[in-house]
C-alpha atoms as a PDB file:
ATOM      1  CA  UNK A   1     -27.118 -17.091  11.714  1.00  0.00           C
ATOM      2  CA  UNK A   2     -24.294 -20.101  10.377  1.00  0.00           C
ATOM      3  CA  UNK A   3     -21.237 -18.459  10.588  1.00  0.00           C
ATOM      4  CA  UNK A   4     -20.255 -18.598   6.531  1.00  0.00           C
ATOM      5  CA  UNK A   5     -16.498 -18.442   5.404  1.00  0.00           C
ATOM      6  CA  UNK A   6     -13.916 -18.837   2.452  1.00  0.00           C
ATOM      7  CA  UNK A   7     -11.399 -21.184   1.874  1.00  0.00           C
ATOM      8  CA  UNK A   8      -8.228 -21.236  -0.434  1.00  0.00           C
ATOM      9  CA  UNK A   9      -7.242 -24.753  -0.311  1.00  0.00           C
ATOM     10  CA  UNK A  10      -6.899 -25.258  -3.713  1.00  0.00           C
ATOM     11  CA  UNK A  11      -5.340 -21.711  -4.345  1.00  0.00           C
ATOM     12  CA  UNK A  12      -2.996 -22.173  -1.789  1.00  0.00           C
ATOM     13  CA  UNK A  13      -1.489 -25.512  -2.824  1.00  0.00           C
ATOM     14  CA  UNK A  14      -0.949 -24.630  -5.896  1.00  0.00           C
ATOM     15  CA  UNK A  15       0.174 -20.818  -5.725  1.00  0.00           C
ATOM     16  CA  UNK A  16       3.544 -21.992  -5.231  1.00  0.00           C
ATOM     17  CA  UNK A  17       4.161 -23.172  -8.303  1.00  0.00           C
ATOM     18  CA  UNK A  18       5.743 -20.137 -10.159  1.00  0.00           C
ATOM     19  CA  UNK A  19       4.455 -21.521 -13.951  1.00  0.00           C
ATOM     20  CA  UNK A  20       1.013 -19.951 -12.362  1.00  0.00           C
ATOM     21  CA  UNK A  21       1.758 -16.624 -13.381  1.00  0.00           C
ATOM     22  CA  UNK A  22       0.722 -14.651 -16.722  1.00  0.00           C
ATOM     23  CA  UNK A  23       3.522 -12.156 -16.687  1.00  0.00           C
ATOM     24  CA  UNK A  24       6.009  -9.889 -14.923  1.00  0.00           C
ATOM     25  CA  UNK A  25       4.967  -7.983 -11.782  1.00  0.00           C
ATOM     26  CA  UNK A  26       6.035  -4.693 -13.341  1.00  0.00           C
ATOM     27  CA  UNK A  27       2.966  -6.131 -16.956  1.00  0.00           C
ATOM     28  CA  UNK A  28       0.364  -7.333 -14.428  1.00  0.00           C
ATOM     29  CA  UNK A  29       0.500  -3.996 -12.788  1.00  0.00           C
ATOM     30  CA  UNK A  30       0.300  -2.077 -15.593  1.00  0.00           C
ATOM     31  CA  UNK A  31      -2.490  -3.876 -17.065  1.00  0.00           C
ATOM     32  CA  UNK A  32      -4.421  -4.129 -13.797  1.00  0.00           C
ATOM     33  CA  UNK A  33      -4.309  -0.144 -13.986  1.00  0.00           C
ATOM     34  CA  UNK A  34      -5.416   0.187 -17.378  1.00  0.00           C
ATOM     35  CA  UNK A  35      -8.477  -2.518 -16.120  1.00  0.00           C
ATOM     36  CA  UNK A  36      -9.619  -0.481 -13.024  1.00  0.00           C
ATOM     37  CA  UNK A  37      -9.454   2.891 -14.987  1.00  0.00           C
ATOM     38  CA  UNK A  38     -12.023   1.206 -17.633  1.00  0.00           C
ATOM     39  CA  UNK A  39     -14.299  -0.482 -14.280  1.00  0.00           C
ATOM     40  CA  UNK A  40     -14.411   3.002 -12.917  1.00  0.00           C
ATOM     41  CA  UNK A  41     -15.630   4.873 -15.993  1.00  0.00           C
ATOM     42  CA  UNK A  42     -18.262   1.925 -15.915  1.00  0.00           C
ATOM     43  CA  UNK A  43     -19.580   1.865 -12.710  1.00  0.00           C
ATOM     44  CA  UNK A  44     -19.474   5.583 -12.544  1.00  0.00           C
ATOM     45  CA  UNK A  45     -21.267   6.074 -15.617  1.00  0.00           C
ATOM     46  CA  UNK A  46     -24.025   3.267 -14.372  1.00  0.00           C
ATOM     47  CA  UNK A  47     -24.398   4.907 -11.271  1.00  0.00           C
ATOM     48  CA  UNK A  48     -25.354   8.425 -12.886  1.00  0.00           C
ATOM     49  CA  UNK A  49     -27.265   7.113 -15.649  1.00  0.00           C
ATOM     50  CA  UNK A  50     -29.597   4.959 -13.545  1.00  0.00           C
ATOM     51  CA  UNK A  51     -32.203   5.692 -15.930  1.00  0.00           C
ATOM     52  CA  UNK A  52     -35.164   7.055 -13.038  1.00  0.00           C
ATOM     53  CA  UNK A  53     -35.110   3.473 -11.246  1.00  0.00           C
ATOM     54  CA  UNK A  54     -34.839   2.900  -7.968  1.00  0.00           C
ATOM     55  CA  UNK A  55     -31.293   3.407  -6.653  1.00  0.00           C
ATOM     56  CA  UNK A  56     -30.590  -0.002  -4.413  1.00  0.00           C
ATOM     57  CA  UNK A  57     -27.641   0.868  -2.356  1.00  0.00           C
ATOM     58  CA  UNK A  58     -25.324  -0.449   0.763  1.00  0.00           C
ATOM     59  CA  UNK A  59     -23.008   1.872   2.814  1.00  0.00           C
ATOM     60  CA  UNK A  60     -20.402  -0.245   4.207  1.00  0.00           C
ATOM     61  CA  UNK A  61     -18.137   0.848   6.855  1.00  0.00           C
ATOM     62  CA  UNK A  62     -14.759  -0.123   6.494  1.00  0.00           C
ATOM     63  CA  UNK A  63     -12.192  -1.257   9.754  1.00  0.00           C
ATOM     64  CA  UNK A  64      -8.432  -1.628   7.738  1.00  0.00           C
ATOM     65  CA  UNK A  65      -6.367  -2.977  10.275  1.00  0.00           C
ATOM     66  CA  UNK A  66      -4.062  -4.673   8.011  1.00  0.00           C
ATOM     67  CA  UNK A  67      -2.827  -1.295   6.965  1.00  0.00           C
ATOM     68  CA  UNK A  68      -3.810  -1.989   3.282  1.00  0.00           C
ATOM     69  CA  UNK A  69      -2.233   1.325   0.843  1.00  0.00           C
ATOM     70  CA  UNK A  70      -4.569   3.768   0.078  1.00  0.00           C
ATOM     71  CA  UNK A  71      -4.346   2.861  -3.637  1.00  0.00           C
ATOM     72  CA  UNK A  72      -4.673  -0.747  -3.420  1.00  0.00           C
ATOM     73  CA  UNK A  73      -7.769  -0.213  -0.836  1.00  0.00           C
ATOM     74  CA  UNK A  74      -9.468   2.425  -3.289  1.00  0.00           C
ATOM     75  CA  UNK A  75      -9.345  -0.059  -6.061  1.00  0.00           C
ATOM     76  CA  UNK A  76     -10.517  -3.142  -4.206  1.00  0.00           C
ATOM     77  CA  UNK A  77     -13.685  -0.952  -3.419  1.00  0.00           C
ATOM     78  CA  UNK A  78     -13.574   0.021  -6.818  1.00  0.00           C
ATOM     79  CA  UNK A  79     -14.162  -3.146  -8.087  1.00  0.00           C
ATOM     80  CA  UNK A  80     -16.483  -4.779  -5.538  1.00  0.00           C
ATOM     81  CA  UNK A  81     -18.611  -1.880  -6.567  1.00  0.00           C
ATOM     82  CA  UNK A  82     -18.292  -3.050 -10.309  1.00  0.00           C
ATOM     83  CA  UNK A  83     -19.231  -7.122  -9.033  1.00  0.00           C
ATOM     84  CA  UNK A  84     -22.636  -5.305  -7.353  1.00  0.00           C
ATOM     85  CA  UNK A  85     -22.975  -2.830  -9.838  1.00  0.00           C
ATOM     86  CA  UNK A  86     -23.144  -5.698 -12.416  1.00  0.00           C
ATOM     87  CA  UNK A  87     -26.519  -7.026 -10.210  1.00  0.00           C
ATOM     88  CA  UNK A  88     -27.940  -3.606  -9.985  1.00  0.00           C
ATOM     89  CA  UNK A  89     -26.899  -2.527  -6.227  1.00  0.00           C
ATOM     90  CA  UNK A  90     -24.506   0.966  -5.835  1.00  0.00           C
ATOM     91  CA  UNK A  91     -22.096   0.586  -2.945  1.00  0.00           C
ATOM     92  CA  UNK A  92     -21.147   3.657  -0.426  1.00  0.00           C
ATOM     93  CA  UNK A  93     -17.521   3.009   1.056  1.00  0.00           C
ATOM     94  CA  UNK A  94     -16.618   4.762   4.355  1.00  0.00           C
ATOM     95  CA  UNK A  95     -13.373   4.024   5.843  1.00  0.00           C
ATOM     96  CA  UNK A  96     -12.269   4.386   9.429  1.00  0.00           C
ATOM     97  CA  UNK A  97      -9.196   5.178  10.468  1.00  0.00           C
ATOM     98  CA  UNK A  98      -8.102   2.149  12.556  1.00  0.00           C
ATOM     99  CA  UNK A  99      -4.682   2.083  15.037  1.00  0.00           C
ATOM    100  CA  UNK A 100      -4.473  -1.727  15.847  1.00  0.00           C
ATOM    101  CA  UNK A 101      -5.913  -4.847  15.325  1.00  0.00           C
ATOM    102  CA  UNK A 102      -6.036  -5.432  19.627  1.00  0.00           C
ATOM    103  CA  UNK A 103      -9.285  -3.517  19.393  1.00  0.00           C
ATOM    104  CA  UNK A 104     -11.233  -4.809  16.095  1.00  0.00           C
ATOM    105  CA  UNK A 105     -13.743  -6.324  17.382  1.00  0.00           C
ATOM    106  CA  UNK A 106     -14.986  -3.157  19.685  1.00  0.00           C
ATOM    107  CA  UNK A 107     -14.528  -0.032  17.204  1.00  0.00           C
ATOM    108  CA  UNK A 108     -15.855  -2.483  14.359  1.00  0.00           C
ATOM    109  CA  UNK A 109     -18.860  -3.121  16.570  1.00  0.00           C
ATOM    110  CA  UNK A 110     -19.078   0.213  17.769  1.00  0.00           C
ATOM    111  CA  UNK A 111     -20.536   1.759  14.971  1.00  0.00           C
ATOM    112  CA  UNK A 112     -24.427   1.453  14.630  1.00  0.00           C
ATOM    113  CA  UNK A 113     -25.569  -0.827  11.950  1.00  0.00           C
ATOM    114  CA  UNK A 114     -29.183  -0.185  10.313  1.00  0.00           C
ATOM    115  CA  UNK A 115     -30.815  -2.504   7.477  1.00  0.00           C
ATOM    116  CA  UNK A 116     -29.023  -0.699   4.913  1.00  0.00           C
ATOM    117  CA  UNK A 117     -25.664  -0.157   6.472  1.00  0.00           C
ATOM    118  CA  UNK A 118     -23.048  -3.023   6.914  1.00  0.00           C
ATOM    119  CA  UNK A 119     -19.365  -3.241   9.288  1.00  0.00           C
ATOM    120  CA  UNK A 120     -16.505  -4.584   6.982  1.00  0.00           C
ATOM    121  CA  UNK A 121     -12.977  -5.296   8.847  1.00  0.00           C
ATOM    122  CA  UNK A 122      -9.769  -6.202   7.162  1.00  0.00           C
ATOM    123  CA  UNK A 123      -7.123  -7.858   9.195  1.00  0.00           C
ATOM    124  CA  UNK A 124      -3.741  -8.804   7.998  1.00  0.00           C
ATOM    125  CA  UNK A 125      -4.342 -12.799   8.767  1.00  0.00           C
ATOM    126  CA  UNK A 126      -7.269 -14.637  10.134  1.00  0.00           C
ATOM    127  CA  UNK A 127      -6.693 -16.922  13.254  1.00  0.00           C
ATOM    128  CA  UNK A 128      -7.362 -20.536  12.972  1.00  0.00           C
ATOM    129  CA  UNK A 129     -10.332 -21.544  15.353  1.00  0.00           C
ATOM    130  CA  UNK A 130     -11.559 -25.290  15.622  1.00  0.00           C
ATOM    131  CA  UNK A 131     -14.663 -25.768  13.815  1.00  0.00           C
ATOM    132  CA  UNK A 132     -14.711 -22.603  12.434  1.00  0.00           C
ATOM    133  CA  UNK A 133     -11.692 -21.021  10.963  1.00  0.00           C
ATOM    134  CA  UNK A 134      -8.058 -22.417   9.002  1.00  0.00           C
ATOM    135  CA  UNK A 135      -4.925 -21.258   8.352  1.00  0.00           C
ATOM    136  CA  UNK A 136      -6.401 -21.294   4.939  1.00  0.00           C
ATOM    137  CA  UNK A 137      -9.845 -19.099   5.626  1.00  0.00           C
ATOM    138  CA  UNK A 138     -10.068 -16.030   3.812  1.00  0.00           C
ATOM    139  CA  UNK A 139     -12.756 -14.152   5.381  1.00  0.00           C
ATOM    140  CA  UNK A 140     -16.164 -14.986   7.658  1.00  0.00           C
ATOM    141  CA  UNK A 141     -19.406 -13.259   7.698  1.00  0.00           C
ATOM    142  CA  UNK A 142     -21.413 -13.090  10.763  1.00  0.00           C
ATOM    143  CA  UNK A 143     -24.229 -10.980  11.927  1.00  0.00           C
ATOM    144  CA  UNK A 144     -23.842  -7.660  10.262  1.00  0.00           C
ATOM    145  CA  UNK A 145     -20.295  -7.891   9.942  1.00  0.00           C
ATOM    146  CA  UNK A 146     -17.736  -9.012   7.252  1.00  0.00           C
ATOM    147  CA  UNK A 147     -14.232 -10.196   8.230  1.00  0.00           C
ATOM    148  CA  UNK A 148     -11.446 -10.373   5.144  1.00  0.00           C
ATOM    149  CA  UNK A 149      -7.652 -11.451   5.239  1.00  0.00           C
ATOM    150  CA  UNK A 150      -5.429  -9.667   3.729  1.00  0.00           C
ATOM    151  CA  UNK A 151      -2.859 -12.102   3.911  1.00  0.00           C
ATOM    152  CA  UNK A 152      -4.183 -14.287   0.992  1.00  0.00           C
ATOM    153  CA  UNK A 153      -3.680 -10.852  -1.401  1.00  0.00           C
ATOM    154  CA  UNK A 154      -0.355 -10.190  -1.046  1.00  0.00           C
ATOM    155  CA  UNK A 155       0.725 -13.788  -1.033  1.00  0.00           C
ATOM    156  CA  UNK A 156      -0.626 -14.104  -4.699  1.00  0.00           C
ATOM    157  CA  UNK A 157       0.668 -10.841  -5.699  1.00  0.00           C
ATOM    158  CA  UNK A 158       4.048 -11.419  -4.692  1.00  0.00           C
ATOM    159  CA  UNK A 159       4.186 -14.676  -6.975  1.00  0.00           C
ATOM    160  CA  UNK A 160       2.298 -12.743  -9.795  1.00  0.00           C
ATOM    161  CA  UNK A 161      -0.473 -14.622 -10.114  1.00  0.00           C
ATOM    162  CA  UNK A 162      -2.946 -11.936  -9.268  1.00  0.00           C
ATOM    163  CA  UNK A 163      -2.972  -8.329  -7.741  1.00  0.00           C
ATOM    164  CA  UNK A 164      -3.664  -7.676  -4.196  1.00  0.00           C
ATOM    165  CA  UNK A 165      -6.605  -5.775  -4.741  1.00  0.00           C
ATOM    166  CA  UNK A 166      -8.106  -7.994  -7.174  1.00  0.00           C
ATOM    167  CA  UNK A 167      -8.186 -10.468  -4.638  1.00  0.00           C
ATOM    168  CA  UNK A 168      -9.421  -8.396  -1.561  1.00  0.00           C
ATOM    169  CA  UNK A 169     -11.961  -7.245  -4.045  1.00  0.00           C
ATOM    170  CA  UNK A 170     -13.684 -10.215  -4.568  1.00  0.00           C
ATOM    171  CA  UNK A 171     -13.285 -11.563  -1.127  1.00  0.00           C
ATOM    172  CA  UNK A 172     -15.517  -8.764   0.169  1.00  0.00           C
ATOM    173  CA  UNK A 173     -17.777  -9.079  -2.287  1.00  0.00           C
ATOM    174  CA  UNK A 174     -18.033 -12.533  -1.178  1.00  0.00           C
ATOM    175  CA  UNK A 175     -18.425 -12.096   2.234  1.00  0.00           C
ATOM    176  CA  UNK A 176     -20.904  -8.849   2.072  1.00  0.00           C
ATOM    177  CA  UNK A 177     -22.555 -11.627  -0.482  1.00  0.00           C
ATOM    178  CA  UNK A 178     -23.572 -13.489   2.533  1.00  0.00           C
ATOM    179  CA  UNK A 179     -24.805 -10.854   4.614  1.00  0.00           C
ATOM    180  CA  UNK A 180     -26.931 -10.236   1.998  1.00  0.00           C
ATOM    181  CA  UNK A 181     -27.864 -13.607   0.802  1.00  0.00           C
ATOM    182  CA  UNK A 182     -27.909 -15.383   4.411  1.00  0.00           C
ATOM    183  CA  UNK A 183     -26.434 -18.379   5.588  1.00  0.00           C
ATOM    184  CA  UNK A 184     -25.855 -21.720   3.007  1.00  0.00           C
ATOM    185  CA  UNK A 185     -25.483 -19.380   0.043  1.00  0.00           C
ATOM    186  CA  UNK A 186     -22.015 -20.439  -1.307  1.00  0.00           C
ATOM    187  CA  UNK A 187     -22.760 -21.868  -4.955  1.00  0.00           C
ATOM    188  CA  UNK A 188     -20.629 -24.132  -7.226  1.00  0.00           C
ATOM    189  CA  UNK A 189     -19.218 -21.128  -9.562  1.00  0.00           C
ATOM    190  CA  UNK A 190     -18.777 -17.406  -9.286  1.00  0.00           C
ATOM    191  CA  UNK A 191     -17.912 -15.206  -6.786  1.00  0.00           C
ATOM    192  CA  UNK A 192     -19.943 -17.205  -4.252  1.00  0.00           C
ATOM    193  CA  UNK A 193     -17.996 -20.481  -4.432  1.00  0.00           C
ATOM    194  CA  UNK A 194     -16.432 -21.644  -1.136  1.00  0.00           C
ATOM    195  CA  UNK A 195     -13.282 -22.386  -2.416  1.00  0.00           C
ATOM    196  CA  UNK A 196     -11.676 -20.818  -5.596  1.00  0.00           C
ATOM    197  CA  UNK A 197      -9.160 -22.536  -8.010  1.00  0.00           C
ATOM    198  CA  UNK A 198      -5.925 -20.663  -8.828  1.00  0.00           C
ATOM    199  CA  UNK A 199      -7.219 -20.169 -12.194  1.00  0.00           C
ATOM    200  CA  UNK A 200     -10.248 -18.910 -10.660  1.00  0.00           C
ATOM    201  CA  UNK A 201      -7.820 -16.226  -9.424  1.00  0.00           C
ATOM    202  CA  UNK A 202      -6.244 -15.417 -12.209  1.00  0.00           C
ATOM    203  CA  UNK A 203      -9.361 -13.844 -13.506  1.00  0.00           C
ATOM    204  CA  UNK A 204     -10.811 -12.206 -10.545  1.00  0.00           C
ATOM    205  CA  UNK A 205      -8.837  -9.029 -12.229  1.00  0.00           C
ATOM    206  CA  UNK A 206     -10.587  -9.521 -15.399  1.00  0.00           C
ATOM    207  CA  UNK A 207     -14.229  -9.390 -13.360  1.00  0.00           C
ATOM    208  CA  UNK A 208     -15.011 -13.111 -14.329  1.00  0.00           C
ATOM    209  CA  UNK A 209     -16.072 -14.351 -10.412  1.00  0.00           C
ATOM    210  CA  UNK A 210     -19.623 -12.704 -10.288  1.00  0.00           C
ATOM    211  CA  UNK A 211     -22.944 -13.549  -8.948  1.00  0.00           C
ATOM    212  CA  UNK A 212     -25.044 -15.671 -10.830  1.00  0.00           C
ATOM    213  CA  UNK A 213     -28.545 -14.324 -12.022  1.00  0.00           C
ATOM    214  CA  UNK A 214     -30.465 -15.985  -9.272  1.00  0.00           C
ATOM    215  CA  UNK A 215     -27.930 -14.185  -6.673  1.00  0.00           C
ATOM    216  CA  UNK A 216     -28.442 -10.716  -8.230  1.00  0.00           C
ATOM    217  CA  UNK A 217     -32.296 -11.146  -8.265  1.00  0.00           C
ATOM    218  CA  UNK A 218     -32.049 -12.324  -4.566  1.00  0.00           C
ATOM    219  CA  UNK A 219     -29.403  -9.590  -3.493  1.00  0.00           C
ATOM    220  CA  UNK A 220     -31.508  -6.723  -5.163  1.00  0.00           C
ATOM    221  CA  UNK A 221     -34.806  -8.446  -3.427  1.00  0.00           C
ATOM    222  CA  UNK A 222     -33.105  -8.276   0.057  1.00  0.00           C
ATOM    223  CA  UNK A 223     -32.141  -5.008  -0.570  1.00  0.00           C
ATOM    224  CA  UNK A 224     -34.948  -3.581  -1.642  1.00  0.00           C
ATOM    225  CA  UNK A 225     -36.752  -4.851   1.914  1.00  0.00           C
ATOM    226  CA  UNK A 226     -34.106  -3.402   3.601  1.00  0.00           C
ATOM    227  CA  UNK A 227     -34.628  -0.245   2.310  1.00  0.00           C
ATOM    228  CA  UNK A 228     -38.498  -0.318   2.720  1.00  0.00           C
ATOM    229  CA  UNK A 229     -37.311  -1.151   6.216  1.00  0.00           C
ATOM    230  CA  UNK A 230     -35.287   1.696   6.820  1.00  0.00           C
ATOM    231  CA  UNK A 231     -38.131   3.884   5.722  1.00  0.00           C
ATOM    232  CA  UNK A 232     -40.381   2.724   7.724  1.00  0.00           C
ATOM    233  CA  UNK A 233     -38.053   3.450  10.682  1.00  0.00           C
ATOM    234  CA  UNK A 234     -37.664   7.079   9.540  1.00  0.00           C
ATOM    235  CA  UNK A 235     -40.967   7.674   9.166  1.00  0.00           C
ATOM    236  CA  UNK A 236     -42.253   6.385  12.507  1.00  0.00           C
ATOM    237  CA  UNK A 237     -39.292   8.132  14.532  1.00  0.00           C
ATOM    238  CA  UNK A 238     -40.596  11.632  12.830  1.00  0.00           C
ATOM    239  CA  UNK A 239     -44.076  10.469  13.861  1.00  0.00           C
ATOM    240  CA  UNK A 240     -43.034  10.049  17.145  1.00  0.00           C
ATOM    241  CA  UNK A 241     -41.709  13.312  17.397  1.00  0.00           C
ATOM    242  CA  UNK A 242     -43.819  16.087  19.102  1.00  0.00           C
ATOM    243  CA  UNK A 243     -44.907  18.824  16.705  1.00  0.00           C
ATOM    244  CA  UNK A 244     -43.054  22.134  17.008  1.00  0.00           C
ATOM    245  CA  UNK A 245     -44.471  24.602  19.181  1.00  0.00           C
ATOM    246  CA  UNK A 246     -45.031  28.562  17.421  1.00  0.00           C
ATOM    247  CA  UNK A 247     -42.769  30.399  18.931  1.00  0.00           C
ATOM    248  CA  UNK A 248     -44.419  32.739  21.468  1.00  0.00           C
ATOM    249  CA  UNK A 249     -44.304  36.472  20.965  1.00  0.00           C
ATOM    250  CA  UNK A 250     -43.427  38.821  23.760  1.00  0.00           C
ATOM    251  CA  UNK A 251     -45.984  41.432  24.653  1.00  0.00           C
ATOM    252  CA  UNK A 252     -45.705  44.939  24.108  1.00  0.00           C
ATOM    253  CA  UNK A 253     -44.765  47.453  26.065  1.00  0.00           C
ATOM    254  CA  UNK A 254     -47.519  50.098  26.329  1.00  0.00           C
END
């Protein structure tokens, strides 16, 4: 599988320039609150009122070895749950507790992926690599595993062009895109584009980088086959199970 990643060239030329920003630290944290108490009410209420269909769903296990807060971690989940949720697909979070990044590529790898089950690690900066990876790369998918920076978060939050987690948000919904969608899938606009603007950016916290239609229909298709695959697993490990024995009665005494 083409090893798929995201770039910030464009973001990170221009995230210098302070004239980027829409407000105060102390206003875009605020509003980004008030945003992700509204996206939670939504994608909770979506995921309990599925309306009897079929409940298409991904657990993801998640390595942070960046040391991301709790809060800021719970609310980049948050909302890549609200970017799937908008194509029909309910995401399971399950975070590990990680030590250090020296071992991320064992404990990441150690835990066993099936069809519907994916390995997300966040590190605090991804290496540069020839032919692979920049200074600039954001996160890489590969196999059944997602790798995210962290770095590229915190750099736009501290200039107040965008929160943290609205960033990480969308770059692993990005990268768990191409698990799901396979290699060659970045697309001109959305969440799927290789390289975002800093505008772009700007309104990842306002939910505007999604999938397009033909992404959802593709993601809920590959889904769906996963979980038909899963099934089938199930079913023929219980059939290859040997039927219980009755349990044998002891005779009586006369």
């Amino acid at each position: 599988m083409e090893r798929q990643g995201l770039g910030t060239r464009s973001w990170e030329l221009r995230v210098k320039d302070s004239r980027l920003g829409i407000g105060g630290s102390g206003f875009g944290t605020l509003l980004g609150l008030a945003i992700l108490v509204m996206r939670s009410a939504t994608v909770f209420a979506a995921a309990s009122g599925s309306g009897g269909e079929t409940d298409l769903g991904i657990t993801v296990w998640v390595y942070d070895y960046a040391h991301v807060g709790r809060s800021t971690l719970i609310a980049a989940e948050a909302q890549a749950a609200f970017i799937f949720g908008k194509v029909g697909l309910t995401m399971r979070w399950s975070n590990v507790t990680t030590d250090s990044a020296e071992s991320l590529v064992d404990s990441s790898s150690d835990q066993p992926a099936g069809p519907t089950t994916l390995n997300l690690r966040i590190v605090p900066r991804i290496k540069a690599e020839p032919g692979a990876t920049t200074d600039s790369t954001m996160g890489f998918a590969w196999g059944n595993l997602a790798t995210v920076s962290y770095h590229w978060g915190k750099a736009a939050d501290s200039k107040g062009n965008a929160m943290s987690g609205d960033i990480l948000a969308c770059v692993i919904a990005h990268e768990i895109g191409h698990l799901l969608l396979g290699p060659n899938s970045h697309s001109p606009t959305g969440i799927m584009k290789g390289k975002w603007s800093a505008e772009e950016l700007r309104g990842a916290g306002w939910g505007r980088l999604r999938f397009t239609p033909q992404q959802g229909e593709l993601i809920r298709a590959e889904v769906l086959a996963r979980s038909g695959e899963r099934q089938a697993s199930t079913a023929q490990m219980a059939a290859s199970q040997p039927p219980p024995t009755a349990p044998r009665r002891s005779a009586a005494v006369q």
